[in-house]
Protein backbone atom coordinates (compact mmCIF):
# COMPACT_ATOMS: atom_id res chain seq x y z
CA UNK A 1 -71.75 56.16 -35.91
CA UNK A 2 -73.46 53.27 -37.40
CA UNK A 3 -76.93 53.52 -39.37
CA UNK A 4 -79.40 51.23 -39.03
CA UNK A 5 -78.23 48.68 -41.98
CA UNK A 6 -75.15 47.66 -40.18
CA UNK A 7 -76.97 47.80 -36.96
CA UNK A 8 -78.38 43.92 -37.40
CA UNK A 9 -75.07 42.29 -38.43
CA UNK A 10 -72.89 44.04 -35.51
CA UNK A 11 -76.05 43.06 -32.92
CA UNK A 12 -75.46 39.72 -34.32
CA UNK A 13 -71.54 39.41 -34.07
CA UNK A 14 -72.23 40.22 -30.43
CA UNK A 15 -74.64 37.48 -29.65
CA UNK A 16 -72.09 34.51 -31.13
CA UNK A 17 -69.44 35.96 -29.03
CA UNK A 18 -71.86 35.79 -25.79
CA UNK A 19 -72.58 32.73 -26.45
CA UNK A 20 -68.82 30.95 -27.22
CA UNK A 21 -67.94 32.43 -23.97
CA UNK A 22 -70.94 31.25 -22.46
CA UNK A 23 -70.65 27.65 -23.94
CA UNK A 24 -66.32 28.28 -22.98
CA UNK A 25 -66.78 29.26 -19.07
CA UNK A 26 -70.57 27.52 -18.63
CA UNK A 27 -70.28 24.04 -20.42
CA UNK A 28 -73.91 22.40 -20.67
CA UNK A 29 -72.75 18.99 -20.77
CA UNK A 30 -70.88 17.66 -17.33
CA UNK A 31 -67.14 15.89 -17.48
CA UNK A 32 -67.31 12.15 -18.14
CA UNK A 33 -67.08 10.13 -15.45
CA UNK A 34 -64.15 7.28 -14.40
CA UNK A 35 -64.61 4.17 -16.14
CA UNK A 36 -63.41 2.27 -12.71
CA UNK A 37 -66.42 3.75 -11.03
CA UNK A 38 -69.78 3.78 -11.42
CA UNK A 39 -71.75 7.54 -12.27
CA UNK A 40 -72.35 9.74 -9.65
CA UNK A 41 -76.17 9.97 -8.84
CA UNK A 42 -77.85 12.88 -7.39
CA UNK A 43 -81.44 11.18 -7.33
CA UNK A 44 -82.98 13.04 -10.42
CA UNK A 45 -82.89 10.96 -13.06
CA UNK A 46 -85.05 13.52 -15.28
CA UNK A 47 -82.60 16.17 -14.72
CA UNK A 48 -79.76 13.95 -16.59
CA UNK A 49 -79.01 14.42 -20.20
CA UNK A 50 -79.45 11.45 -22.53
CA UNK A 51 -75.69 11.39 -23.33
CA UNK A 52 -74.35 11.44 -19.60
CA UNK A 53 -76.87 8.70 -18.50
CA UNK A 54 -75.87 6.65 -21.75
CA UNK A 55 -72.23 6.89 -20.81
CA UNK A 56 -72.60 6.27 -16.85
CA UNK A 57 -74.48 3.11 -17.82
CA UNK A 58 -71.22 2.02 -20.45
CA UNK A 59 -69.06 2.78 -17.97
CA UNK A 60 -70.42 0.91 -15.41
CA UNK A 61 -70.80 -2.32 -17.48
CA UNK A 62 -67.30 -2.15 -18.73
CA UNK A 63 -66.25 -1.74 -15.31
CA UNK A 64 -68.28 -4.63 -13.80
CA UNK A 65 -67.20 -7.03 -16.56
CA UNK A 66 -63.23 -5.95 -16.39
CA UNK A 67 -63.80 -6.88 -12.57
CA UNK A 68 -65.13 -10.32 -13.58
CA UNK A 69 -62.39 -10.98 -15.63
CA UNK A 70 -59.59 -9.77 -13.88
CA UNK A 71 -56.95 -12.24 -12.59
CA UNK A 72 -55.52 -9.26 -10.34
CA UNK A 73 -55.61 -10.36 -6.62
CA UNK A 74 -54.26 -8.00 -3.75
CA UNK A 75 -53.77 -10.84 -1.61
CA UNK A 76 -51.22 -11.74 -4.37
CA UNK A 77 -47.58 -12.13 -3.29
CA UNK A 78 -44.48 -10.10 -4.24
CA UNK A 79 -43.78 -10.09 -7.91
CA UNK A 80 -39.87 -11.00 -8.65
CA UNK A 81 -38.74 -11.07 -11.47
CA UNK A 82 -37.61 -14.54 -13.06
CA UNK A 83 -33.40 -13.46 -13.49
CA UNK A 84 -33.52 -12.58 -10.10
CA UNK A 85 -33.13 -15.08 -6.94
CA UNK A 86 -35.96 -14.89 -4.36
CA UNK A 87 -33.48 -13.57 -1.23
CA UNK A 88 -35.04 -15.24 2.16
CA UNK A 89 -32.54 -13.53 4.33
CA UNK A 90 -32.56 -12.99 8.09
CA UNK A 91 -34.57 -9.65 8.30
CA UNK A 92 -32.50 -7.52 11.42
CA UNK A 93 -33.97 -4.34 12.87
CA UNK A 94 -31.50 -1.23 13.43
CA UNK A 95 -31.54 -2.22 17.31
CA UNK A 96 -30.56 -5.71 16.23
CA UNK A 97 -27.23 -6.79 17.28
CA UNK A 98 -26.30 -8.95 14.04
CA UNK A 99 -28.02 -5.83 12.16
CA UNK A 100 -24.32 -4.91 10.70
CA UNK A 101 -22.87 -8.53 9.23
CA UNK A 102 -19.56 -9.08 11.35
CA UNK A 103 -16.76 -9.55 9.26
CA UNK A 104 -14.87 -12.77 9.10
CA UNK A 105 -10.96 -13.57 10.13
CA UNK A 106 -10.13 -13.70 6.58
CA UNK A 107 -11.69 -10.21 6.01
CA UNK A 108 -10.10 -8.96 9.12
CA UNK A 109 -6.61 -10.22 8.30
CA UNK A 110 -6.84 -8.60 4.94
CA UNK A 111 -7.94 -5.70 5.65
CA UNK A 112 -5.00 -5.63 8.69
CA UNK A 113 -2.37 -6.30 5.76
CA UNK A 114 -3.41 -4.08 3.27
CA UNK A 115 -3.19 -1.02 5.56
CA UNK A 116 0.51 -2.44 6.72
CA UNK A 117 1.14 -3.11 2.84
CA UNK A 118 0.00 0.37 2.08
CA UNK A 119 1.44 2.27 5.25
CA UNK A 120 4.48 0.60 6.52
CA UNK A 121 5.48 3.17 8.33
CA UNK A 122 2.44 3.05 10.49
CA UNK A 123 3.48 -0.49 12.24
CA UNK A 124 4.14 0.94 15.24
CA UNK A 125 1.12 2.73 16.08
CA UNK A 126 -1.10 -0.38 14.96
CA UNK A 127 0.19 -3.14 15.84
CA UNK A 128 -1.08 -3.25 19.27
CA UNK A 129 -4.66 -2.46 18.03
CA UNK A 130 -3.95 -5.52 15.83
CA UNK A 131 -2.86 -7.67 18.47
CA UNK A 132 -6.12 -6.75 20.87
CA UNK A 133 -8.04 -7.28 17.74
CA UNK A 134 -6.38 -10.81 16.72
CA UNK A 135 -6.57 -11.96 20.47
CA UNK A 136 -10.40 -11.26 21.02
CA UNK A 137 -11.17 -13.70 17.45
CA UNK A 138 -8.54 -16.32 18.55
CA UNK A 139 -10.10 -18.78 21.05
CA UNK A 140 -9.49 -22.18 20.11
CA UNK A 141 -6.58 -23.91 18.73
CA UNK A 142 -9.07 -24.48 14.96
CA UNK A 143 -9.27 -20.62 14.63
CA UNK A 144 -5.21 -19.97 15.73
CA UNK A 145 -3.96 -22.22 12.88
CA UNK A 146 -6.93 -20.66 10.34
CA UNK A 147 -4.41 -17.27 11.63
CA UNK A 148 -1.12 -18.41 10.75
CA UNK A 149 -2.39 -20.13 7.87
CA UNK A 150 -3.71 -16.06 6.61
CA UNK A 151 -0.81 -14.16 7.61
CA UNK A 152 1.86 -17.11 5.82
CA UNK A 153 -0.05 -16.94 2.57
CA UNK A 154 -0.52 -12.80 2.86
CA UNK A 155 3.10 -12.36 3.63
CA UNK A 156 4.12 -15.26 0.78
CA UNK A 157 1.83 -13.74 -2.01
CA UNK A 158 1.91 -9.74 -1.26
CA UNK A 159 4.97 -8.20 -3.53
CA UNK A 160 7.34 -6.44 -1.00
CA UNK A 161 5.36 -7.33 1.77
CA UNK A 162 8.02 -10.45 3.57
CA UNK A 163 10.03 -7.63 5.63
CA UNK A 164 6.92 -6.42 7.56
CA UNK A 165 4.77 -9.62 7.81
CA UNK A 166 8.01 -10.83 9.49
CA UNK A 167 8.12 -8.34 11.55
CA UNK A 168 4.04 -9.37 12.53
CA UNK A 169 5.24 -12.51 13.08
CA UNK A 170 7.33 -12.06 15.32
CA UNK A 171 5.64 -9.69 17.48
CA UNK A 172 2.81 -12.13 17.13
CA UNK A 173 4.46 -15.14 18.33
CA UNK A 174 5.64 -12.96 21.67
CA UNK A 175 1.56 -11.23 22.03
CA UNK A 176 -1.02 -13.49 21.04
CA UNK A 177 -2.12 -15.50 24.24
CA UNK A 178 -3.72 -18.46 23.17
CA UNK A 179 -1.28 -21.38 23.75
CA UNK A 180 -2.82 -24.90 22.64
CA UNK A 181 -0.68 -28.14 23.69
CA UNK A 182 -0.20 -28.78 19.51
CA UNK A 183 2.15 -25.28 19.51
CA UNK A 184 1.66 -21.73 19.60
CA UNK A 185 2.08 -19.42 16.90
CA UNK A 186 5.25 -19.28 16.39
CA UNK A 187 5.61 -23.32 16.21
CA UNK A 188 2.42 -23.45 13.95
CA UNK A 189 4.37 -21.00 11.63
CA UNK A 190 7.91 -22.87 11.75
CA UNK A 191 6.02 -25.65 10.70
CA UNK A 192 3.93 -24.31 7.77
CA UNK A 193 7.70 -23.12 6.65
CA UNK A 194 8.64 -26.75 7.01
CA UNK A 195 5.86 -27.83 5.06
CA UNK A 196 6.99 -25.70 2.36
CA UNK A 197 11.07 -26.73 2.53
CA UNK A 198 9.71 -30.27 2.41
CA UNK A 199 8.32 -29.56 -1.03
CA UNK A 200 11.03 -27.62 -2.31
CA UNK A 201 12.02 -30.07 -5.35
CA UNK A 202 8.66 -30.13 -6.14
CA UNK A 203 8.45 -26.49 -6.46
CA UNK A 204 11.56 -26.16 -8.73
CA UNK A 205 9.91 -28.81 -11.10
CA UNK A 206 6.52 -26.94 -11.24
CA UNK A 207 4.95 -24.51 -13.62
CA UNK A 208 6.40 -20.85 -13.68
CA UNK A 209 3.66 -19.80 -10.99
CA UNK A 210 5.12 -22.35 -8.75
CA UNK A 211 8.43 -21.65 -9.47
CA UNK A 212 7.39 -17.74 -8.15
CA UNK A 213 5.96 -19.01 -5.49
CA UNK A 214 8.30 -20.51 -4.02
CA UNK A 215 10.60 -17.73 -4.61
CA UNK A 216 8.45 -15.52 -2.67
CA UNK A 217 8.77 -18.36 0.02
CA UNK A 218 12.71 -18.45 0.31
CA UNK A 219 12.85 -14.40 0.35
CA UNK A 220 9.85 -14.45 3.36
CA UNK A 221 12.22 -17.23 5.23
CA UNK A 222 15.34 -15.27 4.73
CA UNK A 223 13.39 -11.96 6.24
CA UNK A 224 11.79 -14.63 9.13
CA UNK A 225 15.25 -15.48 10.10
CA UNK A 226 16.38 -11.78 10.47
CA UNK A 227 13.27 -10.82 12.86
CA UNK A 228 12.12 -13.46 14.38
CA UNK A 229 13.49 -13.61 17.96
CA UNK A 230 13.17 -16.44 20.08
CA UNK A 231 13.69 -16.08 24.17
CA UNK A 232 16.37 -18.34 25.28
CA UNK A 233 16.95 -19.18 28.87
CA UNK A 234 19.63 -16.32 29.11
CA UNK A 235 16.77 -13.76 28.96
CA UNK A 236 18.63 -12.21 25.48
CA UNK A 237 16.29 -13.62 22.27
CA UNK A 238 18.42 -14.88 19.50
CA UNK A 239 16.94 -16.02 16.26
CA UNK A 240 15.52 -18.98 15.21
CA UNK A 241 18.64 -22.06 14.19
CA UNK A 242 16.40 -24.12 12.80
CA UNK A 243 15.83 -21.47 9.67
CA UNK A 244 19.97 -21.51 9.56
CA UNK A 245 20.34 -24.83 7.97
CA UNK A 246 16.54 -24.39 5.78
CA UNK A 247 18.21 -21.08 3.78
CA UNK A 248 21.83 -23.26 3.18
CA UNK A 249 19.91 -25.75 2.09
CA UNK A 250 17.43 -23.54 -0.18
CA UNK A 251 20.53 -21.86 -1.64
CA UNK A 252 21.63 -25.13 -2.24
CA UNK A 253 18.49 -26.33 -4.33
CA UNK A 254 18.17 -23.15 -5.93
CA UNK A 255 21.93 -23.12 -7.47
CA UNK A 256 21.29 -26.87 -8.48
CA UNK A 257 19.21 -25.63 -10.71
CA UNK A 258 20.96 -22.61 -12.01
CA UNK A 259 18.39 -20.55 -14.68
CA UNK A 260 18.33 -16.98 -14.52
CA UNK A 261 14.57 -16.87 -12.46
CA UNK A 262 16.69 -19.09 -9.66
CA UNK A 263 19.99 -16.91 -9.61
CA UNK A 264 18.51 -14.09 -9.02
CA UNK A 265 16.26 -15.51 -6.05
CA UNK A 266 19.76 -16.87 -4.61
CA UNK A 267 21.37 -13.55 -5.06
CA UNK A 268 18.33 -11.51 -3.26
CA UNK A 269 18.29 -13.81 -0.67
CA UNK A 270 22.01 -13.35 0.14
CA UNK A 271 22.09 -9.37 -0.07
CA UNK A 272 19.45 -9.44 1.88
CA UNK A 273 20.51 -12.06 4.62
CA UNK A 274 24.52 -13.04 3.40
CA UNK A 275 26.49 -10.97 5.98
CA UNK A 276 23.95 -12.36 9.21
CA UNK A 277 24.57 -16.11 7.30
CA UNK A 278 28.25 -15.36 6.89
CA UNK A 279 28.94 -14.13 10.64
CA UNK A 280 26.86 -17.09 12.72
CA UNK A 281 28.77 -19.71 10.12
CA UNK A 282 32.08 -18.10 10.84
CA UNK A 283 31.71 -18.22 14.51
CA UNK A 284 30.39 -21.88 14.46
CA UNK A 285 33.68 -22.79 12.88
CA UNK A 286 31.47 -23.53 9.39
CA UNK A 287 32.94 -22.87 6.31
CA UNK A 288 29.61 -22.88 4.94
CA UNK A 289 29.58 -19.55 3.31
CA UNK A 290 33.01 -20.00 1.21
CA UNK A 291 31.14 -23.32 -0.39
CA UNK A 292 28.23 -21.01 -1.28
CA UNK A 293 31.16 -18.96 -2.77
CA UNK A 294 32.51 -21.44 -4.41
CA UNK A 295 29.35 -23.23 -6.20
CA UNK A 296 28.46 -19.13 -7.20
CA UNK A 297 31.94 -19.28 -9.16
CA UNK A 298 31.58 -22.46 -10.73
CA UNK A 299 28.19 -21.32 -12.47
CA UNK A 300 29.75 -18.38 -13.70
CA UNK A 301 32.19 -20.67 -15.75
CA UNK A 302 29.93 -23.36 -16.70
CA UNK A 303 26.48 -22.04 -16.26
CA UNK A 304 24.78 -20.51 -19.24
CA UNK A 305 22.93 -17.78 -17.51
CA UNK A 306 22.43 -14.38 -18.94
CA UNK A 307 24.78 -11.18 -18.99
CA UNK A 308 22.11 -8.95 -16.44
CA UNK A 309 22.37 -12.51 -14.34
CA UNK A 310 26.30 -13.43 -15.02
CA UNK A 311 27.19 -9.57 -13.59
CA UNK A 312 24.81 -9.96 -10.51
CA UNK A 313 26.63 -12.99 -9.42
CA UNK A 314 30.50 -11.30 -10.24
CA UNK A 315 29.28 -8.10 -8.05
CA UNK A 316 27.33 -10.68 -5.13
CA UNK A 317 31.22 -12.06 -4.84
CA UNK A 318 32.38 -8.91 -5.06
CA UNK A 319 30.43 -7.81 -2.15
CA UNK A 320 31.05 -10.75 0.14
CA UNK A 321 34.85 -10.10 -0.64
CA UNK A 322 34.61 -7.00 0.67
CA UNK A 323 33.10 -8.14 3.99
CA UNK A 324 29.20 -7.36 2.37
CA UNK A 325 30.15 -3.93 2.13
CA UNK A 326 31.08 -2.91 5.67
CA UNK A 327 32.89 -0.31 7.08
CA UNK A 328 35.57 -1.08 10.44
CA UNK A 329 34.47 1.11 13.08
CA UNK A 330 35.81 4.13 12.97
CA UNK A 331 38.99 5.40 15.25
CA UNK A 332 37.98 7.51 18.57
CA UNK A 333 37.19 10.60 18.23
CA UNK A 334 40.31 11.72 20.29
CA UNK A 335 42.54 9.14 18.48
CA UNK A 336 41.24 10.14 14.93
CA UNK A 337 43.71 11.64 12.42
CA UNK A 338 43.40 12.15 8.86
CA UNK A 339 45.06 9.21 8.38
CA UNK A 340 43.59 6.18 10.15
CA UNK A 341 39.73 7.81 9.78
CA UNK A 342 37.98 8.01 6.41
CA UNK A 343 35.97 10.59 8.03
CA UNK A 344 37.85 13.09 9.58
CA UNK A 345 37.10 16.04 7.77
CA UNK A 346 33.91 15.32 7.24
CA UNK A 347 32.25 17.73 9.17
CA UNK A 348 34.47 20.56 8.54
CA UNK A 349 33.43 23.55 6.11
CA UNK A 350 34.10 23.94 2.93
CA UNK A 351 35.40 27.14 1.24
CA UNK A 352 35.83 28.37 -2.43
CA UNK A 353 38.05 30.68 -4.10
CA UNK A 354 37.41 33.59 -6.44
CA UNK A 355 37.22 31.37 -9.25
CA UNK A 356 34.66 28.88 -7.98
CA UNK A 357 37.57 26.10 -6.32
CA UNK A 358 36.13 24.38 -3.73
CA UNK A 359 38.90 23.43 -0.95
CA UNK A 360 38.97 22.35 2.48
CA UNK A 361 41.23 21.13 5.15
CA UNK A 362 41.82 18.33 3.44
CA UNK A 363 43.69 20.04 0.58
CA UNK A 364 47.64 20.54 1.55
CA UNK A 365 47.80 23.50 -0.97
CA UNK A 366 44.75 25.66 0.44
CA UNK A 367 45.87 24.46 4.05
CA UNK A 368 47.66 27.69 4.91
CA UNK A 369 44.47 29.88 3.79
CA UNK A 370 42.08 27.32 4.98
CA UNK A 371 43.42 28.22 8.56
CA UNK A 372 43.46 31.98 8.12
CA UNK A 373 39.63 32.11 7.15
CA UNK A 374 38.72 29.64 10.38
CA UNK A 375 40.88 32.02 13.00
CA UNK A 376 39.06 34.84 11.34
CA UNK A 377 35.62 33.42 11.70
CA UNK A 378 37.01 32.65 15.24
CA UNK A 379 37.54 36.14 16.04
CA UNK A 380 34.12 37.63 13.95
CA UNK A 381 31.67 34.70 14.21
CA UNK A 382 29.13 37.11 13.03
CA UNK A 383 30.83 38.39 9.78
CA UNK A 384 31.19 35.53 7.59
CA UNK A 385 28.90 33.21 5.84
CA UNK A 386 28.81 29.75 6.04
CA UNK A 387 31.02 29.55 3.01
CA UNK A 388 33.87 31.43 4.56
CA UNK A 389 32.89 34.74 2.74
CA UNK A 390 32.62 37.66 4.69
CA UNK A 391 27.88 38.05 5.14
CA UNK A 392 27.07 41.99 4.67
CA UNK A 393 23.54 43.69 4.36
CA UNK A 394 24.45 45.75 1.67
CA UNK A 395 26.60 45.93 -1.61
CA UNK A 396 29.67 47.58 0.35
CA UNK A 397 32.59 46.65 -1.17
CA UNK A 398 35.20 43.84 0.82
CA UNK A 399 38.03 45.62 2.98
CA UNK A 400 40.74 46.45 0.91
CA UNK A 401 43.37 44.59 2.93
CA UNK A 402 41.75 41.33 2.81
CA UNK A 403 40.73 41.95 -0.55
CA UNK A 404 44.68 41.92 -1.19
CA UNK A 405 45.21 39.33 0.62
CA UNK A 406 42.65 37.06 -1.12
CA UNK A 407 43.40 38.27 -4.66
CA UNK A 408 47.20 37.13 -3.60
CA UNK A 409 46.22 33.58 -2.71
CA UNK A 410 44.14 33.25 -5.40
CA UNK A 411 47.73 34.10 -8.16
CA UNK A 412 49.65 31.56 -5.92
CA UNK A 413 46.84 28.90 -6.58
CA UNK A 414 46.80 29.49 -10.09
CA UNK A 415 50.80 29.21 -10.56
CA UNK A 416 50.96 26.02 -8.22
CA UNK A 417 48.01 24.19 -10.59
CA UNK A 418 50.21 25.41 -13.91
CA UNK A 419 53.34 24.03 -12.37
């Protein structure tokens, strides 16, 4: 309870606090107008305080004299900046027909390799979408040599890329249907080759990169000779001749000038191509091959090529020696016998005694056992494994009598090994 002293102060607290949240929630004086426009009049100038009307009329000549001065314009045009080019493009609606940019033959072609680069094994299934594609761009004889032009230089550049742009050469050269009196594909391509064989002195003089390229070159001719098939009048395609005498006489400049870089493009080009070379020379009556042979020989003793290089060349001879590696047919199956057929008991199974032996029909020792397992498989199919020993569910122990049996073929093995 409060007495009357203390009755003035508290009566006074309670007015300042009615009036801060009267001034707080009730402010006397209105917000301040936008400078950009003029004050807002209600048509009483009286009822305006001195300080609002004082600021409306600031405002309004600040705004009025900014205006005057202004060099603003909206009629003004698009503001680039000066590092960037003004662009004047075609502008295409979405219903436009050039709205998507069409690409070029270059693009296309690249884009063609790269997926056959990157997915060889997907030639098959493509290459007829390619061909559509290819056909529907090539219309005049201009845009047909642009083509061969792309897929030589693609196939020539590419790493690893000469077997299968041969291979869509040659199915090009058989597909694409334009046919201009200066040559179709395939004769526009033979003679971009020949264009490049023409040179090839030239190349073996030049820089490194020159030297490579050609390289690349001789390695894409030697696959273009392999799958290129020209239709003879017999109906059967052969290959092309004219490449025949281009890769003798590319192995010929290339061993004239006998550093490692060109060895090693001569020896690549003959693993890759020797036996096809060796065969057509051989039944033209050409010795053509053994002078190949020869000249590889004579660079061996004379040449001073490198030790990687130097072995190459010994095992390329080696190779052609040995017929380039390949097998005689083998014998009929009825006439085969261990003896005239490398591969006569290769299929057969192949067992192993208690201490890990392998053996097999092939093994005179084991021959004996090797038949008793086999006619007891023949009589239980279902009891033995595929190694010959007997295939159970459980841990049972094996029968006692061929247990015996086993255990004695296994001593008679061990004494004939110590004899």
């Amino acid at each position: 309870m409060y007495n009357n002293n203390n009755s003035t102060p508290s009566s006074s607290s309670s007015s300042e606090a009615g009036d801060a949240r009267s001034s707080l929630f009730n402010p006397g004086e209105p917000l301040r107008q936008p400078r950009t426009t003029p004050p807002v009049s209600d048509g009483n100038s009286d009822s305006r305080s001195p300080v609002l009307s004082n600021s409306g009329h600031n405002s309004s000549s600040a705004a009025d004299a900014l205006v005057k001065n202004s060099k603003l314009s909206a009629a003004a045009p698009e503001f680039v900046p000066g590092c960037y080019a003004l662009c004047q493009g075609d502008v295409y609606s979405e219903e436009s027909e050039e709205y998507y940019a069409e690409a070029s033959l270059a693009e296309l072609v690249q884009d063609f390799v790269s997926h056959l680069n990157s997915s060889p094994g997907s030639f098959e299934s493509e290459i007829e979408y390619i061909t559509d594609t290819l056909n529907s761009w090539v219309t005049t004889e201009e845009i047909l040599q642009e083509l061969v032009e792309l897929i030589y230089v693609q196939s020539t550049s590419i790493p690893n890329f000469a077997y299968t742009g041969a291979r869509l050469c040659n199915h090009l050269s058989h597909h694409i249907r334009l046919t201009p009196t200066n040559g179709n594909f395939r004769q526009l391509l033979l003679k971009r080759c020949q264009t490049e064989y023409e040179q090839r002195e030239q190349s073996m003089r030049g820089d490194p990169e020159t030297q490579k390229k050609f390289h690349s070159y001789v390695l894409f001719l030697g696959e273009l000779y392999l799958n290129l098939e020209v239709k003879s009048g017999k109906g059967t395609p052969g290959r092309a001749n004219v490449l025949l005498g281009a890769l003798k006489d590319l192995l010929n400049t290339l061993f004239s000038h006998p550093d490692d870089p060109n060895l090693i493009c001569a020896v690549k080009l003959l693993k890759l191509s020797g036996s096809i070379l060796d065969d057509t020379w051989k039944e033209r009556g050409q010795s053509d091959m053994s002078e190949i042979i020869k000249k590889i020989e004579d660079i061996l003793l004379d040449a001073k090529c490198s030790r990687d290089v130097r072995q190459m060349l010994l095992k390329l001879v080696e190779l052609q020696s040995s017929n380039w590696g390949r097998v005689l047919t083998a014998a009929v199956s009825s006439d085969a016998t261990p003896d005239n057929d490398p591969n006569y008991f290769m299929n057969e199974p192949t067992f192993y005694t208690a201490d890990g032996t392998p053996f097999t029909a092939a093994d005179p020792e084991y021959s004996d056992k090797y038949q008793e397992i086999l006619d007891r498989e023949d009589y239980f199919p279902d009891a033995y494994e595929e190694n010959g020993n007997e295939s159970s569910d459980d841990d049972d122990e094996m029968d006692p009598e061929i247990e015996e049996a086993f255990e004695k073929f296994c001593m008679e093995s061990d004494a004939r090994r110590k004899k």
